[in-house]
C-alpha atoms as a PDB file:
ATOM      1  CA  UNK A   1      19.229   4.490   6.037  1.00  0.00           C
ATOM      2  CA  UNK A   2      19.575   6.048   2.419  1.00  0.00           C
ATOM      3  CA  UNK A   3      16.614   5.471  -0.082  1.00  0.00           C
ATOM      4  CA  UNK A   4      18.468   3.089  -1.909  1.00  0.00           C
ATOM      5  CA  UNK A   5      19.219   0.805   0.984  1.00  0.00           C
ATOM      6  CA  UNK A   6      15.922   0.990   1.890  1.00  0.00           C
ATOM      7  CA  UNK A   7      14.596  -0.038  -1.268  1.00  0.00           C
ATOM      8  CA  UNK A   8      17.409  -2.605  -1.465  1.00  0.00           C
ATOM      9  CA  UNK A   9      16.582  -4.152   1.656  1.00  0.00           C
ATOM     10  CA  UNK A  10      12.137  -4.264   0.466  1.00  0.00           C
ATOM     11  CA  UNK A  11      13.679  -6.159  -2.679  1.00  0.00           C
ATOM     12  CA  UNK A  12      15.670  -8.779  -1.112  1.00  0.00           C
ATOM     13  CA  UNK A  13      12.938  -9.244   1.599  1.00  0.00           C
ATOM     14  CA  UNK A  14      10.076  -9.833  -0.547  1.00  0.00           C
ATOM     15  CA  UNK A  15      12.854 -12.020  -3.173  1.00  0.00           C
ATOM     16  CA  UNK A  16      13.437 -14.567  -0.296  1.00  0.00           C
ATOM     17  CA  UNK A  17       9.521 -14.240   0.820  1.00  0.00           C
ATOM     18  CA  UNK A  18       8.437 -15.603  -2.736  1.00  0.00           C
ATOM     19  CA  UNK A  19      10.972 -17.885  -3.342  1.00  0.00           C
ATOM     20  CA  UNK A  20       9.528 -20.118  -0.429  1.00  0.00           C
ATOM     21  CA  UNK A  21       6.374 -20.468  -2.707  1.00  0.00           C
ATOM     22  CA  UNK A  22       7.697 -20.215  -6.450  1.00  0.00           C
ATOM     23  CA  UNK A  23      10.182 -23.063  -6.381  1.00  0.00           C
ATOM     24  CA  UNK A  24      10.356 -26.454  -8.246  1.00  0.00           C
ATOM     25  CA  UNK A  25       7.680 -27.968  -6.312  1.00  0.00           C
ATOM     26  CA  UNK A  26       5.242 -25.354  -7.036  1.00  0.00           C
ATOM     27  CA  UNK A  27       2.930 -25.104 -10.343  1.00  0.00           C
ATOM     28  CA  UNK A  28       5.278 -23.134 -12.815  1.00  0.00           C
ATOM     29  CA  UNK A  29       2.017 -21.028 -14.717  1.00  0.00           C
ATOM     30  CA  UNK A  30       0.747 -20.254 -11.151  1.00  0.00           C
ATOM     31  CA  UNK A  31       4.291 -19.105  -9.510  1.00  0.00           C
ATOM     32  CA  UNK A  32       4.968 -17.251 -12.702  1.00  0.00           C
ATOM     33  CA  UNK A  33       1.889 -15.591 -11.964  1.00  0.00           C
ATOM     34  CA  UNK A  34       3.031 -14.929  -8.811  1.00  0.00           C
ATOM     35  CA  UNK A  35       5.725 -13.364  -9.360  1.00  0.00           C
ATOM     36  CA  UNK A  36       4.268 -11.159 -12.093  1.00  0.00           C
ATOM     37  CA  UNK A  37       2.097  -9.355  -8.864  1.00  0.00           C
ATOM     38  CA  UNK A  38       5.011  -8.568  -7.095  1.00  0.00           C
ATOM     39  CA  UNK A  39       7.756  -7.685  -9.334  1.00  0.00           C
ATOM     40  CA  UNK A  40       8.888  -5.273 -11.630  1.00  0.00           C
ATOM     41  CA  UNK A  41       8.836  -2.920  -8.526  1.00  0.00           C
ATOM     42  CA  UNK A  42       6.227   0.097  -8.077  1.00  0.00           C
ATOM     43  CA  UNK A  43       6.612   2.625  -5.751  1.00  0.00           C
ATOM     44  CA  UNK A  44       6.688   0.497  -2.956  1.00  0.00           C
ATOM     45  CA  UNK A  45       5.012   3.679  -0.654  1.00  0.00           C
ATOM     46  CA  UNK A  46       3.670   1.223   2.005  1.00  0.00           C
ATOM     47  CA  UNK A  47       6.975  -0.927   2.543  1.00  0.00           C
ATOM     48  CA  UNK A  48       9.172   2.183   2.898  1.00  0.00           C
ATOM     49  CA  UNK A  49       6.379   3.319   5.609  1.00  0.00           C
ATOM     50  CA  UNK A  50       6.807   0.406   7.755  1.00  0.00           C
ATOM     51  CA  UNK A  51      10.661   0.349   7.320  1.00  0.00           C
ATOM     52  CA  UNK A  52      11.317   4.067   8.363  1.00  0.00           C
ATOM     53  CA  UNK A  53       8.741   3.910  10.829  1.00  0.00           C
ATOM     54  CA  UNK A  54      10.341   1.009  12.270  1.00  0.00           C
ATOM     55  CA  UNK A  55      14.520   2.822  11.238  1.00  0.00           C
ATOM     56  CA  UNK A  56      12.685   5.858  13.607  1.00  0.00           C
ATOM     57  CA  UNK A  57      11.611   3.927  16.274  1.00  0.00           C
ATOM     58  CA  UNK A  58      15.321   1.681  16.441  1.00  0.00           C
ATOM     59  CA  UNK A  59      14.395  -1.308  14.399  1.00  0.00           C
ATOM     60  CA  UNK A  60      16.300  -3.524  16.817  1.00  0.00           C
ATOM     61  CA  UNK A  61      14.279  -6.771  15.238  1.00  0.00           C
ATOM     62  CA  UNK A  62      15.200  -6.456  11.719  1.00  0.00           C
ATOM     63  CA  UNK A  63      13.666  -9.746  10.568  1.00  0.00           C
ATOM     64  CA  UNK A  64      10.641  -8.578  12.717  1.00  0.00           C
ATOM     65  CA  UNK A  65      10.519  -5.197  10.773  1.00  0.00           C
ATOM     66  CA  UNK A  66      11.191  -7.079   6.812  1.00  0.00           C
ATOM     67  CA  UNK A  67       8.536  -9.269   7.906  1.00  0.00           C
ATOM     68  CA  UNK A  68       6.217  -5.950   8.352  1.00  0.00           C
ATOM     69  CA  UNK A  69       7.028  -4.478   5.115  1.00  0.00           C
ATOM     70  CA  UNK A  70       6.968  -7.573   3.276  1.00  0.00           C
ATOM     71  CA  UNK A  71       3.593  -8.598   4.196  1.00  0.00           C
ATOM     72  CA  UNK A  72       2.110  -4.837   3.610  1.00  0.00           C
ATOM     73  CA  UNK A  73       3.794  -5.057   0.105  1.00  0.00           C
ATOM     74  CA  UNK A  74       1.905  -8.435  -0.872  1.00  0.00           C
ATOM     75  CA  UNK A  75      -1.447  -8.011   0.920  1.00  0.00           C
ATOM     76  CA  UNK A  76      -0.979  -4.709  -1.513  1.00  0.00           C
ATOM     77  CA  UNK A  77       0.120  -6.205  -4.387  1.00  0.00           C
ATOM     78  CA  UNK A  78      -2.863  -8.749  -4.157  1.00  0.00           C
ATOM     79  CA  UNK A  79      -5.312  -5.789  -3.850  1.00  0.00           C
ATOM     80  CA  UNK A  80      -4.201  -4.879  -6.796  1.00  0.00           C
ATOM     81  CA  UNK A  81      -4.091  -8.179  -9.030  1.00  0.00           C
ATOM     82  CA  UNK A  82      -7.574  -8.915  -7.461  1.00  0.00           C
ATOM     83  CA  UNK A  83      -8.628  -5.148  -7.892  1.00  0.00           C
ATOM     84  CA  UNK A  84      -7.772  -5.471 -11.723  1.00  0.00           C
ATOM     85  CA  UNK A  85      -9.899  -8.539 -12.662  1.00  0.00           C
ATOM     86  CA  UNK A  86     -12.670  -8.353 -14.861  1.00  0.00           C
ATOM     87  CA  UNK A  87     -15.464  -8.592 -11.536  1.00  0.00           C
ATOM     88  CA  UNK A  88     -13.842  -4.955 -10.179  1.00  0.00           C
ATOM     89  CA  UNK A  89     -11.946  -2.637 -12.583  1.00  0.00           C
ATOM     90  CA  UNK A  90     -11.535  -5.337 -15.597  1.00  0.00           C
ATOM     91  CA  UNK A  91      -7.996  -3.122 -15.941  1.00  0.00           C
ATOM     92  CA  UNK A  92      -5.444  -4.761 -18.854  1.00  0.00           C
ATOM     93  CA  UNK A  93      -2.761  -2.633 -17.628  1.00  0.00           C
ATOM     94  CA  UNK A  94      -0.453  -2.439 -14.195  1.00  0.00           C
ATOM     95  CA  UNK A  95       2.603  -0.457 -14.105  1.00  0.00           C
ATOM     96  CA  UNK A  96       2.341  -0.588 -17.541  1.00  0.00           C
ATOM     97  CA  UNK A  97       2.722  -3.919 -18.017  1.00  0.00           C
ATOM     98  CA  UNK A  98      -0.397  -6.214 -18.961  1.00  0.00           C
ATOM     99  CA  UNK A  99      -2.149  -6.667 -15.494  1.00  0.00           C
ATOM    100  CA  UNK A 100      -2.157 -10.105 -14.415  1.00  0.00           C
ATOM    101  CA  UNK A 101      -5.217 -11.455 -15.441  1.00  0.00           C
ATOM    102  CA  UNK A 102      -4.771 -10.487 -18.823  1.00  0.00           C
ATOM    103  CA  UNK A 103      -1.256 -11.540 -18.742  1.00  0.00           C
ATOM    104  CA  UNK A 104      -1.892 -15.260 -17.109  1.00  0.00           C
ATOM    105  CA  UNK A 105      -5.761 -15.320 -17.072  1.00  0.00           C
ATOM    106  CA  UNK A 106      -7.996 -15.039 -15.002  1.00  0.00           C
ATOM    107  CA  UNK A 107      -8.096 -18.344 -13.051  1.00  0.00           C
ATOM    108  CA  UNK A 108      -4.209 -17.800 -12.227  1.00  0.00           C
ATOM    109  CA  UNK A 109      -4.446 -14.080 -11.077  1.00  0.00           C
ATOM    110  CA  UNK A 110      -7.546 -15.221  -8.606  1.00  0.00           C
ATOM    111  CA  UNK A 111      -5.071 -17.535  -7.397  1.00  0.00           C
ATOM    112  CA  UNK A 112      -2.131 -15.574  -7.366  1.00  0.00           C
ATOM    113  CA  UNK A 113      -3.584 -13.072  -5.149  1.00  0.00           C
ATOM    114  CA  UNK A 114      -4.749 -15.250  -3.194  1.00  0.00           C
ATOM    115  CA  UNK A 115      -1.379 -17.161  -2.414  1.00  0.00           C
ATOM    116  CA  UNK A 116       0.272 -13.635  -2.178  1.00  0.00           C
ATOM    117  CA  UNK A 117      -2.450 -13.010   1.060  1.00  0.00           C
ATOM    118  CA  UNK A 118      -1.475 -16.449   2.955  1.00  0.00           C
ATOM    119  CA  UNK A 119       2.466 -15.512   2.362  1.00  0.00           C
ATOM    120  CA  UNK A 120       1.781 -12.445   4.087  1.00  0.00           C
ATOM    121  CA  UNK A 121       0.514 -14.151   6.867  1.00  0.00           C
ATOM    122  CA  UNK A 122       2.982 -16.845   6.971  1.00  0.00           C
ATOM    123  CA  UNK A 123       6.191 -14.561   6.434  1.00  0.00           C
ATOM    124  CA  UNK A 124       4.801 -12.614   9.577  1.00  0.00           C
ATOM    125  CA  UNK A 125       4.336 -16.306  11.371  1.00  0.00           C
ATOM    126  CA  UNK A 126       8.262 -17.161  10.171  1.00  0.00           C
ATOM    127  CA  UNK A 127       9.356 -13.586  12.247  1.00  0.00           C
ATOM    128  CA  UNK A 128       7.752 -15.308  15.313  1.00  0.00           C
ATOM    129  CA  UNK A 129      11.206 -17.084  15.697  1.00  0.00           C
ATOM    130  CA  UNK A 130      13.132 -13.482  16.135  1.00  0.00           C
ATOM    131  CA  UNK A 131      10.273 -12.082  18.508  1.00  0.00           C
ATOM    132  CA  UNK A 132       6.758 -14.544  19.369  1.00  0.00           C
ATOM    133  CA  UNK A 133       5.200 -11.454  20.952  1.00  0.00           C
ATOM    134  CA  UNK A 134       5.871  -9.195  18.080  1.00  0.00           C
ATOM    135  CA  UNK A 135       4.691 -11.201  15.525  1.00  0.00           C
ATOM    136  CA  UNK A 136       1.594 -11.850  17.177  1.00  0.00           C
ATOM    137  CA  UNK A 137       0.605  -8.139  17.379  1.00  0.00           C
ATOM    138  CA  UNK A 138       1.893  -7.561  14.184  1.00  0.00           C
ATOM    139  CA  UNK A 139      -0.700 -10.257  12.737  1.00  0.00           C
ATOM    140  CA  UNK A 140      -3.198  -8.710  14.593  1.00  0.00           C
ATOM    141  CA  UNK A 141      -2.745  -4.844  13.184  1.00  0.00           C
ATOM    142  CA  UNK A 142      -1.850  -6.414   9.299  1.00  0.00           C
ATOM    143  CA  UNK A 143      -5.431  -8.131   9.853  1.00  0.00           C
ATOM    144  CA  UNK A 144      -7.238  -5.381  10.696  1.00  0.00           C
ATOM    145  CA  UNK A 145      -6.231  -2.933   7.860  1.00  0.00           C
ATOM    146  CA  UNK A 146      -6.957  -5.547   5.117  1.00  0.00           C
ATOM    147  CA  UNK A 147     -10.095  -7.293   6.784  1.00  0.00           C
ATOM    148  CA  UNK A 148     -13.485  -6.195   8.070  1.00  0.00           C
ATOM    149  CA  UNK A 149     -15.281  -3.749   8.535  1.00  0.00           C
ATOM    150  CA  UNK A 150     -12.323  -0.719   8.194  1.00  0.00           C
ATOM    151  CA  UNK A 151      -9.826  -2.661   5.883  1.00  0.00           C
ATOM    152  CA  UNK A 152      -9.130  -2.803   2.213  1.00  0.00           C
ATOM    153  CA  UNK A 153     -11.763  -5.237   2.052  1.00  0.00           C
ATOM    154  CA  UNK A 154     -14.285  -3.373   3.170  1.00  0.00           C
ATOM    155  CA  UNK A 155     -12.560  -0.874   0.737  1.00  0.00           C
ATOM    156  CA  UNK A 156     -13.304  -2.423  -2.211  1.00  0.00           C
ATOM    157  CA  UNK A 157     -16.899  -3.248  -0.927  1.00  0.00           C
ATOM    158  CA  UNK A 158     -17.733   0.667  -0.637  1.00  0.00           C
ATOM    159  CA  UNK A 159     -17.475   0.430  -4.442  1.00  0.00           C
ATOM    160  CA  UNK A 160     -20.474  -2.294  -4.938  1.00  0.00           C
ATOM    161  CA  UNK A 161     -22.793   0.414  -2.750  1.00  0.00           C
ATOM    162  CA  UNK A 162     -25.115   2.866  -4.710  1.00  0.00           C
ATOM    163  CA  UNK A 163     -23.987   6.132  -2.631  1.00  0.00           C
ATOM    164  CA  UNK A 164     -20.941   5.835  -1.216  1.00  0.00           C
ATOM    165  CA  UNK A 165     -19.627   7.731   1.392  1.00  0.00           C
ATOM    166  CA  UNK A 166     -16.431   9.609   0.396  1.00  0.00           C
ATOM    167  CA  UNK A 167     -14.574   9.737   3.406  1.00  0.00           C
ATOM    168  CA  UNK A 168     -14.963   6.215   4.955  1.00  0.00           C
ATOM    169  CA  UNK A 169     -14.428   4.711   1.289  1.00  0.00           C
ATOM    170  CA  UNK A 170     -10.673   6.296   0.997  1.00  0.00           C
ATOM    171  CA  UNK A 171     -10.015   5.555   4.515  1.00  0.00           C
ATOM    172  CA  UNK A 172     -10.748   1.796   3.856  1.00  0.00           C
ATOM    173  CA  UNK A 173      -9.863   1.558   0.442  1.00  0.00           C
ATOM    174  CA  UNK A 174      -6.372   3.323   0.878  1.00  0.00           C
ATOM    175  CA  UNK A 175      -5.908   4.602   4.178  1.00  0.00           C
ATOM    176  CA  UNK A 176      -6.694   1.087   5.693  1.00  0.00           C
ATOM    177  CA  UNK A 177      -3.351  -0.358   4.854  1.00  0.00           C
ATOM    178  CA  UNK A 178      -1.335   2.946   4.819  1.00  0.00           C
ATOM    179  CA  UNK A 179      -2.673   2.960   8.691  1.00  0.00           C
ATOM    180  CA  UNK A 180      -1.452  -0.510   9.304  1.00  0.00           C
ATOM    181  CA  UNK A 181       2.262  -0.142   7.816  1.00  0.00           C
ATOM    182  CA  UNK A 182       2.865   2.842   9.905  1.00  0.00           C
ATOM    183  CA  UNK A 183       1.455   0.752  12.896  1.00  0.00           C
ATOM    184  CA  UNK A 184       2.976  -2.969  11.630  1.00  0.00           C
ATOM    185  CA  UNK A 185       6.865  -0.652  11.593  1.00  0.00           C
ATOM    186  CA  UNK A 186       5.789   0.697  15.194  1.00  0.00           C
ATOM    187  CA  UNK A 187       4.953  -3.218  16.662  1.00  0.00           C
ATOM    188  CA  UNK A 188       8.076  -4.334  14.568  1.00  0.00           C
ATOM    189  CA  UNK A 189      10.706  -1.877  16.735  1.00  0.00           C
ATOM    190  CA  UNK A 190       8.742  -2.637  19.803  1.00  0.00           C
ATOM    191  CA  UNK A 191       6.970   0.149  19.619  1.00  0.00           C
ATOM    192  CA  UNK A 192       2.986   0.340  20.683  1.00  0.00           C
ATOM    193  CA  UNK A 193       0.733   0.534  17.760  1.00  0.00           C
ATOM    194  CA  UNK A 194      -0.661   3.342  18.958  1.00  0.00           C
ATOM    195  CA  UNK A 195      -3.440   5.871  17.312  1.00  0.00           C
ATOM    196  CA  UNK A 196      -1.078   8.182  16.598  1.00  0.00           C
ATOM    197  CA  UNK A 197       0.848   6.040  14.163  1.00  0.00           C
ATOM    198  CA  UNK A 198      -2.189   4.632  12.436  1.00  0.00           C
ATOM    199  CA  UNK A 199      -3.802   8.653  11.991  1.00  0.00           C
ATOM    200  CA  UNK A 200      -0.203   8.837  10.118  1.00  0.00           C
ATOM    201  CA  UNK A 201      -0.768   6.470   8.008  1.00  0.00           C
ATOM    202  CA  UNK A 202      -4.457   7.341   7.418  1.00  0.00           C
ATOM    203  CA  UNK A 203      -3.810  10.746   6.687  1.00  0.00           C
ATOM    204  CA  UNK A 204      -0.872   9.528   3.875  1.00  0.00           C
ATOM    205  CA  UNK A 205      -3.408   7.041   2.745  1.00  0.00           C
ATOM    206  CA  UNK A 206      -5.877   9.549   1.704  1.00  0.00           C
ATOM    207  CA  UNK A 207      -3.471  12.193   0.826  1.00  0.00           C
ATOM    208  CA  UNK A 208      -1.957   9.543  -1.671  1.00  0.00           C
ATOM    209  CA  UNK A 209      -5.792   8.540  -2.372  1.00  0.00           C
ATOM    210  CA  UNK A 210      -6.663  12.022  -3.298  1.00  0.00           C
ATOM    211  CA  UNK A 211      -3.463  12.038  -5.484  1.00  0.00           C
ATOM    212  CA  UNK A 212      -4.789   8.773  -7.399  1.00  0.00           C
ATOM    213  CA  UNK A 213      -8.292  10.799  -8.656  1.00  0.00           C
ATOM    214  CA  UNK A 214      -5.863  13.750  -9.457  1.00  0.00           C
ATOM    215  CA  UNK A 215      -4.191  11.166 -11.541  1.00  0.00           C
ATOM    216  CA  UNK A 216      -7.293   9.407 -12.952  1.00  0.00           C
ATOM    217  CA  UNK A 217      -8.833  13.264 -14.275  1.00  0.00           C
ATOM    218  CA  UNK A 218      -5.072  14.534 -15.764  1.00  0.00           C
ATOM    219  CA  UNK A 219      -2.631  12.046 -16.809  1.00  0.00           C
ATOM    220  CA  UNK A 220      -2.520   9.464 -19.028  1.00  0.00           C
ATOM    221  CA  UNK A 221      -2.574   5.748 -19.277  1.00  0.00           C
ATOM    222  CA  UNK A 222       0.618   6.162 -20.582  1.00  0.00           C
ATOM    223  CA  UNK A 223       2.197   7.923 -18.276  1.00  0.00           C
ATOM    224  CA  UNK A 224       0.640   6.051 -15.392  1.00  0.00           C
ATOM    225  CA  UNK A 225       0.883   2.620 -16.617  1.00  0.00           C
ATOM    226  CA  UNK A 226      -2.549   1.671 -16.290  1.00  0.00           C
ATOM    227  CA  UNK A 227      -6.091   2.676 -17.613  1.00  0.00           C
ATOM    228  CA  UNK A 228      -7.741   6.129 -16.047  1.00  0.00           C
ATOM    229  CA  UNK A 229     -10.755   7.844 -16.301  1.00  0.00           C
ATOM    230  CA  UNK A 230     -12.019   4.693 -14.252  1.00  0.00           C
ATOM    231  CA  UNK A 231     -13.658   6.384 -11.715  1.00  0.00           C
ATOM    232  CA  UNK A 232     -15.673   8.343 -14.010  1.00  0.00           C
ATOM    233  CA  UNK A 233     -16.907   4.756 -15.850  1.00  0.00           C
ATOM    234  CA  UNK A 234     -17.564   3.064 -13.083  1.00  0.00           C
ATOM    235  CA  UNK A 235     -19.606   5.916 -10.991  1.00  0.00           C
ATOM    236  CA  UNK A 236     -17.008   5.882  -8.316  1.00  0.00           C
ATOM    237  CA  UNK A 237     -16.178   8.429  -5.479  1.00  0.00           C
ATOM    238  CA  UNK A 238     -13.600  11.201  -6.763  1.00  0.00           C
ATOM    239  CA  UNK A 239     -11.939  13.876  -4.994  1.00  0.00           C
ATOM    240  CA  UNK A 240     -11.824  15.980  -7.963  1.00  0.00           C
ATOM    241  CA  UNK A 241     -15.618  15.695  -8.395  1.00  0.00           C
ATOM    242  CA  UNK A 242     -16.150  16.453  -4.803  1.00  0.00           C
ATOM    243  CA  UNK A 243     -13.530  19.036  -4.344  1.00  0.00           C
ATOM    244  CA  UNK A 244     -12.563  20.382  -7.918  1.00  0.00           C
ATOM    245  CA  UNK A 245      -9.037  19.969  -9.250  1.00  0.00           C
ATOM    246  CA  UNK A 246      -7.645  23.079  -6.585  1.00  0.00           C
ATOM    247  CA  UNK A 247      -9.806  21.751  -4.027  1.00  0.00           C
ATOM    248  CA  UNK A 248      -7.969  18.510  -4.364  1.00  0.00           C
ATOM    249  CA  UNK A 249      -4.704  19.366  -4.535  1.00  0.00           C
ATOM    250  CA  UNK A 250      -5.154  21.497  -1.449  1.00  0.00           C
ATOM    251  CA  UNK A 251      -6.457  18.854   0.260  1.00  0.00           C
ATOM    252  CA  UNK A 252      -3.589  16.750  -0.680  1.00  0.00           C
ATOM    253  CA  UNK A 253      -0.807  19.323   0.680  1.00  0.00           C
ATOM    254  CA  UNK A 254      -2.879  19.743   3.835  1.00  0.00           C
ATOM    255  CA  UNK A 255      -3.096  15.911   4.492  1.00  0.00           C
ATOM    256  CA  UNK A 256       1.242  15.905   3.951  1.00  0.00           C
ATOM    257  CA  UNK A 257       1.354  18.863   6.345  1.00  0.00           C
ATOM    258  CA  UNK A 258      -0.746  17.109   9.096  1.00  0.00           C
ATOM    259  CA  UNK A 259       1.149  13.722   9.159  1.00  0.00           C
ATOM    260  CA  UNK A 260       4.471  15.031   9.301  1.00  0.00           C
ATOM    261  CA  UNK A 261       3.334  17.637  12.042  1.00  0.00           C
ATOM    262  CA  UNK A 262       2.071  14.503  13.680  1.00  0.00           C
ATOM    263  CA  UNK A 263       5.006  12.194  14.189  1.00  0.00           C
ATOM    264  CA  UNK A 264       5.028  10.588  17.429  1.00  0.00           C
ATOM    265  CA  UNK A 265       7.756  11.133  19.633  1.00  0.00           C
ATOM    266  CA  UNK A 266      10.219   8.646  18.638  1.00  0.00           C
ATOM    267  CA  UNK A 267      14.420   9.009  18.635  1.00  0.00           C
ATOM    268  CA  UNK A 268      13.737   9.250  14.329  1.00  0.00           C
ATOM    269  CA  UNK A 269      11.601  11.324  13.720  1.00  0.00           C
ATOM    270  CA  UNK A 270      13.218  14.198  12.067  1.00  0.00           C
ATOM    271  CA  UNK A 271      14.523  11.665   9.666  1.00  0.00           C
ATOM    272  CA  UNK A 272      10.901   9.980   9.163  1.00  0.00           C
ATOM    273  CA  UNK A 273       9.446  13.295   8.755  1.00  0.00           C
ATOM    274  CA  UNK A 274      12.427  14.003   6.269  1.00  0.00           C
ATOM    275  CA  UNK A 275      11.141  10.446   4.848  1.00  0.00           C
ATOM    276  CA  UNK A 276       7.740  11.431   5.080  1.00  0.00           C
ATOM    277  CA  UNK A 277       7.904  14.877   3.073  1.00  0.00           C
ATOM    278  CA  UNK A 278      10.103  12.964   0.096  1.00  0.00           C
ATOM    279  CA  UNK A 279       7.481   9.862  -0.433  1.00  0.00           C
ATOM    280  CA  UNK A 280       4.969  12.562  -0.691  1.00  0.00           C
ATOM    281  CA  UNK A 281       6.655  14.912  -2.973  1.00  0.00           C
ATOM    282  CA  UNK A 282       5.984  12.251  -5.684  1.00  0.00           C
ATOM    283  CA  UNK A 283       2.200  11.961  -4.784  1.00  0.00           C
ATOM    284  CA  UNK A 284       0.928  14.739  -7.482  1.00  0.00           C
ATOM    285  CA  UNK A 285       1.164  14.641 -11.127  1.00  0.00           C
ATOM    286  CA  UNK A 286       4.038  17.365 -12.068  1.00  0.00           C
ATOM    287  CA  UNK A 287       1.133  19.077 -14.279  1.00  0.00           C
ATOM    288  CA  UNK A 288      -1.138  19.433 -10.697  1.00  0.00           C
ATOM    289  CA  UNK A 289       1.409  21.266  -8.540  1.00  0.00           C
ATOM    290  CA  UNK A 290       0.614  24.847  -9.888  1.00  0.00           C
ATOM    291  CA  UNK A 291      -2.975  24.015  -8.177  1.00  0.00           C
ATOM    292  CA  UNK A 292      -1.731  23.051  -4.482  1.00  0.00           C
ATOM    293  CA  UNK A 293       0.350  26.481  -4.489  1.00  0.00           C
END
């Protein structure tokens, strides 16, 4: 499936998801809010996981596999509305757009994030009608990567301790649900969810983790679309600290190499790792790439 299919078919997916909660019967300030976490569009990195994992593995359940991608995308997308409030990063910019709480306050984002984690859950429920046995597993693997104790949850809790540990910090805070939508597009095609899908996605979680501190240390907010030098602030675990700028972009390259090496046997996977190598080609900042040479 071309990149713009694939995008295509996240869009519609998570369009039909939200219109079951945004309609007339819903609070308009609230499903306005809503709808300001999920769309415009970002990268959409964890979607397009679960999709091509499930394209590579035959994606004979479509609905099964939408419902996978869709519920990544807005257990993600209320990471981040949650993630931006003034209790975490207190962040007034997301995809360079005022983040949510400073758009709607901060009531409504609390909310909206909220609402945008029991969707998840019910759109995965809804697939239950294309495959019951599916669906249940897939609840089960989406639970784990945003829950306790390895999830995003747990994620975001690493940044409340004094001294963090660096590794298990990305691998919850990013790697958690990068893990999941490689295993949630392996349970979607039938697939197992088996270790070898979720070291995948945890090795794209971190490389796109390490990425994010690049990001924080060269760009700016401009050019991002939301505040950086956070990490610094806020006393947080960076890779660029820890490693140094060439450290990190090595680290990053290295990460890419080892979870397209380690594709599982599947009849797609010369197009996932094709898949693979182009999602992560957008990882690092343009200005960073001399450094991971």
């Amino acid at each position: 499936m071309a990149g713009d299919e694939l995008s295509q078919r996240i869009e519609n997916a998570l369009r039909r998801a939200l219109a079951r909660v945004t309609g007339a019967a819903a609070p308009p300030r609230l499903a306005a809010a809503c709808e300001a976490s999920v769309f415009p569009a970002g990268q959409r990195i964890r979607p397009r996981l679960a999709l091509s994992v499930a394209l590579a593995c035959g994606d004979d359940r479509p609905l099964v596999a939408n419902a996978a991608a869709v519920a990544v995308e807005l257990l993600h997308c209320a990471s981040l509305v949650h993630d931006d409030m003034p209790c975490f990063d207190d962040a007034a910019l997301r995809r360079g757009r005022p983040s949510v709480h400073a758009a709607h306050g901060e009531a409504l984002a609390l909310l909206a994030g909220d609402a945008l984690i029991v969707l998840a859950f019910e759109t995965v429920a809804l697939a239950a009608a294309a495959d019951p046995l599916r669906a249940a597993s897939l609840s089960l693997v989406i639970a784990r990567a945003v829950g306790m104790p390895n999830g995003i949850v747990a994620g975001q809790g690493w940044e409340s301790e004094p001294d963090p540990d660096l590794g298990l910090y990305q691998r919850a805070k990013t790697g958690a649900l990068f893990a999941g939508a490689a295993q949630a597009g392996a349970v979607a095609a039938g697939a197992a969810a088996a270790d070898a899908w979720g070291l995948l996605g945890y090795r794209l979680g971190e490389a796109y983790q390490v990425a994010d501190d690049i990001r924080d240390v060269m760009c700016s907010e401009r050019t991002i679309g939301k505040p950086v030098g956070r990490d610094e602030a806020l006393g947080r675990p960076n890779a660029v600290r820890e490693l140094g700028l060439r450290g990190a972009a090595l680290r990053l390259k290295s990460l890419v190499e080892e979870a397209t090496d380690g594709v599982p046997v599947c009849p797609g996977a010369d197009a996932l790792k094709t898949q693979i190598r182009l999602q992560a080609s957008r990882f690092l900042p343009e200005d960073a790439t001399q450094y991971a040479a």
